[in-house]
Protein backbone atom coordinates (compact mmCIF):
# COMPACT_ATOMS: atom_id res chain seq x y z
CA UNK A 1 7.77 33.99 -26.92
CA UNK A 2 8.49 36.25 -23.63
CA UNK A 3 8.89 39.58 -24.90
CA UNK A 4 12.23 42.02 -22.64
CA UNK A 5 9.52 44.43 -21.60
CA UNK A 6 8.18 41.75 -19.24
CA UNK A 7 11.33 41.14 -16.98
CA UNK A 8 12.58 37.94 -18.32
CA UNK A 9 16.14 38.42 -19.60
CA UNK A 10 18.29 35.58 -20.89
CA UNK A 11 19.93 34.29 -18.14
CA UNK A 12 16.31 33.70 -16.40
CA UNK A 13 14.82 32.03 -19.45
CA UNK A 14 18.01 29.63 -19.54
CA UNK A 15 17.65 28.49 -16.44
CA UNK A 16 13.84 28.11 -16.72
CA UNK A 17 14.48 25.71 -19.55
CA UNK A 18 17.00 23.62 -17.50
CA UNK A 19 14.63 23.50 -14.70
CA UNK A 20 11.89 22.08 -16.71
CA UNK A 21 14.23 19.70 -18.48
CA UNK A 22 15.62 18.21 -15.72
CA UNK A 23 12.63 17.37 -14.08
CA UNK A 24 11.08 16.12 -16.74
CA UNK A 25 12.75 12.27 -16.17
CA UNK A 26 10.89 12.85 -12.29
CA UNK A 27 7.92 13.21 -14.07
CA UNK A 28 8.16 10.63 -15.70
CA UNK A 29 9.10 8.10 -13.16
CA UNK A 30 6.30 9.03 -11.08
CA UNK A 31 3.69 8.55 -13.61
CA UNK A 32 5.11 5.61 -14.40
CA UNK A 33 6.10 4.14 -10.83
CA UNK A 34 2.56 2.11 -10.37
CA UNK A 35 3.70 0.05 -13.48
CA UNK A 36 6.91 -0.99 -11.37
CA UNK A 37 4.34 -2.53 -8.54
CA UNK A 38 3.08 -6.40 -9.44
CA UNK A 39 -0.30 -6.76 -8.94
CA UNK A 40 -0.74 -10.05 -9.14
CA UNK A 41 1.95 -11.13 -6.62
CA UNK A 42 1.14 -11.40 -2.75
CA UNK A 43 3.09 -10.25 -0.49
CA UNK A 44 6.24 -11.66 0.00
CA UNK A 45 6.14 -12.04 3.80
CA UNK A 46 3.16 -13.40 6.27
CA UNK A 47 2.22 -12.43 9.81
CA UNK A 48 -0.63 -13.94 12.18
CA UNK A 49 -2.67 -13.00 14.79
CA UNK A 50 -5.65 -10.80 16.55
CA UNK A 51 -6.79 -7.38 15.47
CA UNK A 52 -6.31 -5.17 17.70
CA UNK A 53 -7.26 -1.40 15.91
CA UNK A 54 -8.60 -0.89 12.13
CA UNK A 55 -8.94 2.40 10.69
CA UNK A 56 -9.17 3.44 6.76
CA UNK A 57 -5.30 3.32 6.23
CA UNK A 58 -4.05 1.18 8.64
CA UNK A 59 -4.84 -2.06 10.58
CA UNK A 60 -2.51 -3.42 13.70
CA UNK A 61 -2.04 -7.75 14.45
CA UNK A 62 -0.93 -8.95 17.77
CA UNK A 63 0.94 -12.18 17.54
CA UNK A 64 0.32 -13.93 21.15
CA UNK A 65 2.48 -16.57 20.55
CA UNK A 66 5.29 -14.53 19.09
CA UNK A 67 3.96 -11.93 21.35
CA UNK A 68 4.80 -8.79 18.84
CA UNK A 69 2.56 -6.16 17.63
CA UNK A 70 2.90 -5.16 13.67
CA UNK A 71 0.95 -2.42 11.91
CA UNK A 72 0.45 -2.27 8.46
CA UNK A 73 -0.86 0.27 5.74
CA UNK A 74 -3.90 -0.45 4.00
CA UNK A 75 -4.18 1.35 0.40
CA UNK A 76 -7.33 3.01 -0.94
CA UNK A 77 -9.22 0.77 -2.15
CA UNK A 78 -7.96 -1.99 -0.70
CA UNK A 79 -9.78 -5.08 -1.95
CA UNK A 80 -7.81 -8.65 -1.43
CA UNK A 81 -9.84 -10.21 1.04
CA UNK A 82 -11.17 -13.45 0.42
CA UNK A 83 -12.65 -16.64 1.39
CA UNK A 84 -10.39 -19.71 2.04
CA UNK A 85 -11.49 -21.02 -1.88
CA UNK A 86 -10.78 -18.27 -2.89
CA UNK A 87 -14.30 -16.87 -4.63
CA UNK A 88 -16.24 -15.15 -1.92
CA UNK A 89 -14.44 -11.66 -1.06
CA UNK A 90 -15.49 -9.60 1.65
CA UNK A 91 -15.03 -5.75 2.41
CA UNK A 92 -13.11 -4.24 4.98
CA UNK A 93 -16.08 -4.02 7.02
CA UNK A 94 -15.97 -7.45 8.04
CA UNK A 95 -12.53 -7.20 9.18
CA UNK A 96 -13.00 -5.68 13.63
CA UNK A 97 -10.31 -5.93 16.33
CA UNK A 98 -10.66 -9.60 17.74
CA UNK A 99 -10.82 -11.13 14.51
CA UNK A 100 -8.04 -13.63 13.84
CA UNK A 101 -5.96 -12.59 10.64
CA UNK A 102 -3.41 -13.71 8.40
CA UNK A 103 -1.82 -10.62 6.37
CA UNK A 104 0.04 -11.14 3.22
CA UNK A 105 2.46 -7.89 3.16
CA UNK A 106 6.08 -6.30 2.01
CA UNK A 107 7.75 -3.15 1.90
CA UNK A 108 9.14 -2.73 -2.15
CA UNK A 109 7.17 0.18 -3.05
CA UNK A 110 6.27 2.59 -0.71
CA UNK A 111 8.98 1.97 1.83
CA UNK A 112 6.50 1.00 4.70
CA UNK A 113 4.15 -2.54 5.72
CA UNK A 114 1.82 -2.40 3.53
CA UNK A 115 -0.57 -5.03 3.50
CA UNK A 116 -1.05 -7.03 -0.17
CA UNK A 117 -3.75 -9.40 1.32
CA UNK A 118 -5.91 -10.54 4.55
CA UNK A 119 -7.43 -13.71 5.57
CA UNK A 120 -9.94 -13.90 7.99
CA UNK A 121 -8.81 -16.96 10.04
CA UNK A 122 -11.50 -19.00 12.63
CA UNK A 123 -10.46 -18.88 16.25
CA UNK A 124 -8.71 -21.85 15.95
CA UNK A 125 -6.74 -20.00 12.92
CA UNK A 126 -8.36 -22.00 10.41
CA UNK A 127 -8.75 -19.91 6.84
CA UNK A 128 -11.63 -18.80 7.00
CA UNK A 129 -11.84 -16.22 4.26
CA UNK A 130 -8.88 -14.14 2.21
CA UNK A 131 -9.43 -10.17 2.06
């Protein structure tokens, strides 16, 4: 317990306790927002094309035939990349601007393009492998 000599008077401790109470359901919902995310679906939307930058967090497609540019978030330790069967994967490493892509991707749970999965595609945008 806070003993008076120390400053705290009622009032203060009151509203210390509220504070802590109320964010206590914000505390929770953060630790438990990465239950709320589905693993095991992909990405509920597709996009095509060349890589044209990569970088830890982030990778930008060019569509030529749509002829738009889309960049989407990669999270750490991103893993879903794949081979066309589906049991080779391959790291992020293998993924350079040029490369023809498919990315699996949506927006539910941080608010941005994030990308779910990649597939390396064959210059004639045959699957080659998924990432």
């Amino acid at each position: 317990m806070v003993s008076p000599k120390c400053g705290y008077k009622r009032p203060m401790r009151t509203l210390t306790r509220f504070s802590m109470l109320a964010a206590m359901p914000l505390l929770v919902l953060a630790m438990t927002a990465p239950t709320f995310a589905h693993p095991g679906k992909v990405g509920s939307a597709t996009f095509s094309g060349i890589v044209r930058h990569v970088s830890d967090n982030n990778i930008k497609v060019y569509d030529p035939v749509a002829k738009q540019t889309l960049s989407f978030l990669i999270l750490p330790k991103f893993d879903q990349i794949f081979s066309t069967n589906g049991k080779t994967t391959y790291q992020m490493k293998d993924v350079k601007p040029g490369r023809y892509v498919k990315i699996y991707y949506d927006q539910k749970f941080i608010g941005a393009r994030h990308a779910d999965r990649i597939l390396l595609l064959s210059q004639g945008n045959q699957v080659l492998r998924r990432e």
